[in-house]
C-alpha atoms as a PDB file:
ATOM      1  CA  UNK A   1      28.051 -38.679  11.102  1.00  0.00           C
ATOM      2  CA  UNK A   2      25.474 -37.907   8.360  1.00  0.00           C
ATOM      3  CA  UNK A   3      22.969 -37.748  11.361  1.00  0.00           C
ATOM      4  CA  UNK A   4      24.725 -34.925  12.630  1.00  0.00           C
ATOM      5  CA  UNK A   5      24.890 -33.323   9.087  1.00  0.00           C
ATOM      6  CA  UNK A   6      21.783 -33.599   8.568  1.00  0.00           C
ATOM      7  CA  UNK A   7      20.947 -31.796  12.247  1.00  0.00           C
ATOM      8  CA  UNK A   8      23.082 -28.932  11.518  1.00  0.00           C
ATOM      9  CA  UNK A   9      21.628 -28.389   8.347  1.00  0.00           C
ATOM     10  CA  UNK A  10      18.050 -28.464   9.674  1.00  0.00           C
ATOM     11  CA  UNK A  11      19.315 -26.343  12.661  1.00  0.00           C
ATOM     12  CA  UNK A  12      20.893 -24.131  10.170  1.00  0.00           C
ATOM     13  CA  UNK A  13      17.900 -23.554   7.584  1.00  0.00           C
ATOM     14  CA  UNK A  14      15.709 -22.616  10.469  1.00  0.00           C
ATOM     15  CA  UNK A  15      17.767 -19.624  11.522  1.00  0.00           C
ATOM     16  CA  UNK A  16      18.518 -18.727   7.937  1.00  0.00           C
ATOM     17  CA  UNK A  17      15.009 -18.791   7.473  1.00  0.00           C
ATOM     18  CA  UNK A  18      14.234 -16.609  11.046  1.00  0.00           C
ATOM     19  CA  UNK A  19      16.785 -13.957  10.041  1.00  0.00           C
ATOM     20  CA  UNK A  20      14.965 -13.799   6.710  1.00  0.00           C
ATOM     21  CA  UNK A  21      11.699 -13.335   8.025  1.00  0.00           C
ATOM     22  CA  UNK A  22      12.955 -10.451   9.999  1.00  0.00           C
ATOM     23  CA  UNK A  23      14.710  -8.591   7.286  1.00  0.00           C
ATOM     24  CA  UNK A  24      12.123  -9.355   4.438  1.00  0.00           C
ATOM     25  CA  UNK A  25       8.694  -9.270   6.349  1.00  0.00           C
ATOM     26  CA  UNK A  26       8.302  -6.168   5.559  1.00  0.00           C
ATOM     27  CA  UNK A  27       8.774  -6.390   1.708  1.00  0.00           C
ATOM     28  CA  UNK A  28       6.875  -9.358   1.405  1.00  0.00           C
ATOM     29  CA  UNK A  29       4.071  -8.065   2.706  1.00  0.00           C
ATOM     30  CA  UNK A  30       4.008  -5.532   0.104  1.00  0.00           C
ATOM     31  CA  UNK A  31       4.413  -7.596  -2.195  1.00  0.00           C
ATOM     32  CA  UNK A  32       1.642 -10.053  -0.955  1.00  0.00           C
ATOM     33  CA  UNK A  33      -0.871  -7.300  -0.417  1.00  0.00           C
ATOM     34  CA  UNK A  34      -0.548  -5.714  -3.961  1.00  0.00           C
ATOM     35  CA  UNK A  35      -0.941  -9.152  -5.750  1.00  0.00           C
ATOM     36  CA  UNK A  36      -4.090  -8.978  -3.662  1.00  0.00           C
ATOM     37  CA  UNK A  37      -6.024  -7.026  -6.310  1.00  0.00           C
ATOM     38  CA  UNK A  38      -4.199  -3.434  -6.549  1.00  0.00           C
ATOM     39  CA  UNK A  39      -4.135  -3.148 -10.570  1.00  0.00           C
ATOM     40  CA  UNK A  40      -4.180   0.123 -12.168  1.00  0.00           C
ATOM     41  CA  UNK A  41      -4.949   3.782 -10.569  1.00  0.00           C
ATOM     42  CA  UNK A  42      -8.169   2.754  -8.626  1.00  0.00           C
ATOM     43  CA  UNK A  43      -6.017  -0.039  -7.578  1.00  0.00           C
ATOM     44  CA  UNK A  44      -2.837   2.013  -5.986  1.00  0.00           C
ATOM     45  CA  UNK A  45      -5.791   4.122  -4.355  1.00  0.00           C
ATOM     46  CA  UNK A  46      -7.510   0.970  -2.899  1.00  0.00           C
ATOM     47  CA  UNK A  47      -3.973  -0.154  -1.655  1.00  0.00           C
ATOM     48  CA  UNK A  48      -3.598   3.019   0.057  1.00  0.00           C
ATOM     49  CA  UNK A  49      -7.141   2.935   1.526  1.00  0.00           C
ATOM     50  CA  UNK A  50      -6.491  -0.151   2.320  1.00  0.00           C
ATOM     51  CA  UNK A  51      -3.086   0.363   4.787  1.00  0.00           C
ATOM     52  CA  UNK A  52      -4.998   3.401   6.477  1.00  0.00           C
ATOM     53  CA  UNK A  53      -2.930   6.231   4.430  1.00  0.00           C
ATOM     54  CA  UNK A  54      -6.730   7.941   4.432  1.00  0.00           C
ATOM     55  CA  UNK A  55      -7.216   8.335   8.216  1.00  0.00           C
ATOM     56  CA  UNK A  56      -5.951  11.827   8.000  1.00  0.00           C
ATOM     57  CA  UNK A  57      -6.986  14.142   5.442  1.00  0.00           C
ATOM     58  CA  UNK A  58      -4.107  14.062   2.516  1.00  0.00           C
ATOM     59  CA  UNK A  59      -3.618  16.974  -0.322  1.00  0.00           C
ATOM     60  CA  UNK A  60      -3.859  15.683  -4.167  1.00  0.00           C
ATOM     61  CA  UNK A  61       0.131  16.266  -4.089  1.00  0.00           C
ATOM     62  CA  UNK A  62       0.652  13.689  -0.829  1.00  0.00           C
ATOM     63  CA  UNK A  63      -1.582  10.947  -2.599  1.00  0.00           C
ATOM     64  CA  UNK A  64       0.631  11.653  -5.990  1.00  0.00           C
ATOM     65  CA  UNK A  65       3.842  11.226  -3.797  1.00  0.00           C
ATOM     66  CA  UNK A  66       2.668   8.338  -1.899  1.00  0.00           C
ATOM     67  CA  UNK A  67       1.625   6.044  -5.183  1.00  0.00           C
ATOM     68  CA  UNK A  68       4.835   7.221  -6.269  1.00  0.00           C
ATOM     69  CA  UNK A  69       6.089   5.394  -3.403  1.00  0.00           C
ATOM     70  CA  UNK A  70       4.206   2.419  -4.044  1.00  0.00           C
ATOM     71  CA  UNK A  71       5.327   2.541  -7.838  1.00  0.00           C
ATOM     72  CA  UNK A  72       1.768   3.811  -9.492  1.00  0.00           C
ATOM     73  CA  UNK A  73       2.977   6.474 -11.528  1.00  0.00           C
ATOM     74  CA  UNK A  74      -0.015   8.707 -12.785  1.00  0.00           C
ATOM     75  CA  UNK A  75      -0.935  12.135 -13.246  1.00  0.00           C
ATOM     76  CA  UNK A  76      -2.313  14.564 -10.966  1.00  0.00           C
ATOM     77  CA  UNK A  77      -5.300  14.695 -13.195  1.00  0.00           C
ATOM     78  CA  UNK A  78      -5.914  11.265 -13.484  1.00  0.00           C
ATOM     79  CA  UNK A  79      -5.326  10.993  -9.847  1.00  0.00           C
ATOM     80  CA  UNK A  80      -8.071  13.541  -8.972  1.00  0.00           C
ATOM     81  CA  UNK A  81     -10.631  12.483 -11.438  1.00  0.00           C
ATOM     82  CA  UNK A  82     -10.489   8.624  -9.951  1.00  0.00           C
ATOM     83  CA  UNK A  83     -10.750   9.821  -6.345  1.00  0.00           C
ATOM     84  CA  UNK A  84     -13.366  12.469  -7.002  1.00  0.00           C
ATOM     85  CA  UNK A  85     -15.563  10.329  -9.503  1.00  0.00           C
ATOM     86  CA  UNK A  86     -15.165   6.273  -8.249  1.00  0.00           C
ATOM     87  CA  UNK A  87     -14.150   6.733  -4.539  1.00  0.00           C
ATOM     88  CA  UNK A  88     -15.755   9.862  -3.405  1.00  0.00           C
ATOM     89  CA  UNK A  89     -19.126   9.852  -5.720  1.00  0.00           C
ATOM     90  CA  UNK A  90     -19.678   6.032  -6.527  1.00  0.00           C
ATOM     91  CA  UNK A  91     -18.692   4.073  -3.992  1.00  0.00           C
ATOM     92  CA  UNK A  92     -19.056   6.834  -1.245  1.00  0.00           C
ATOM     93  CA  UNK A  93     -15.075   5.139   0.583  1.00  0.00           C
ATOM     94  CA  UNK A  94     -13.527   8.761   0.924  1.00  0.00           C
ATOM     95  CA  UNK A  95     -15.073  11.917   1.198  1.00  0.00           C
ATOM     96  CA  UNK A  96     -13.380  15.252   0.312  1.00  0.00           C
ATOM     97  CA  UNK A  97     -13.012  18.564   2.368  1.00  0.00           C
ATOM     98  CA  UNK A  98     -12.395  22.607   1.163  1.00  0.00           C
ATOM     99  CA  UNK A  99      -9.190  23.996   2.603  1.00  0.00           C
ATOM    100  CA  UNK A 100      -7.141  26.899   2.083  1.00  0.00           C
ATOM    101  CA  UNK A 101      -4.941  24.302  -0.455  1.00  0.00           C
ATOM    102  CA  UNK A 102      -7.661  23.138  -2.142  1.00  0.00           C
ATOM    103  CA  UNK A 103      -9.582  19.680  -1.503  1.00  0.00           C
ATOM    104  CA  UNK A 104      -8.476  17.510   1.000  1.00  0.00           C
ATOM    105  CA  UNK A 105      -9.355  13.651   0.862  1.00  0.00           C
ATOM    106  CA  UNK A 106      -9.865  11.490   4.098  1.00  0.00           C
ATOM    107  CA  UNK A 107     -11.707   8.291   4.820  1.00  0.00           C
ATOM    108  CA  UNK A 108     -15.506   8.625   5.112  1.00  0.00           C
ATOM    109  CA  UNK A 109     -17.004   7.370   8.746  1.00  0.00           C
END
């Protein structure tokens, strides 16, 4: 009897933990990646970088909204000074275009 208890617990952890992989994968990657090393401004722009948001050109007000997203809440300023000065200057990652809107940012190849 406490064989078969045992069973159907095992049997029943496994699926618990199947249906949770399914339902949280998502999430926890998140949360995985941005313990990875995604502190600060530079750090929410590095995340995005990162998961490919910078393969099409993006507008200072989609990078605001999409840090937002990602819970990095800064200003448009701030924004535009880190992405102009560390990732499009010093370390050379994005470079920026001239549109009609005003500068574009997209990853540099």
């Amino acid at each position: 009897m406490e064989k078969e208890i045992e069973k159907l617990l095992k049997n029943l952890e496994n699926r618990l933990e199947k249906i949770e992989n399914v339902l949280f994968s998502d999430k926890l990657e998140k949360i995985k990646a941005k313990s990875k090393d995604y502190k600060g401004l530079a750090g929410g722009i590095r995340f995005l970088i990162d998961n490919n948001f910078f393969s099409q050109p993006k507008c200072l007000k989609e990078i605001k909204n999409e840090l937002e997203k990602e819970d990095y809440y800064y200003s448009k300023s701030g924004i535009a000074s880190t992405l102009s000065e560390t990732f499009t200057k010093s370390q050379k990652i994005l470079t920026r275009i001239k549109t009609k809107e005003g500068w574009k940012y997209v990853l540099r190849k």
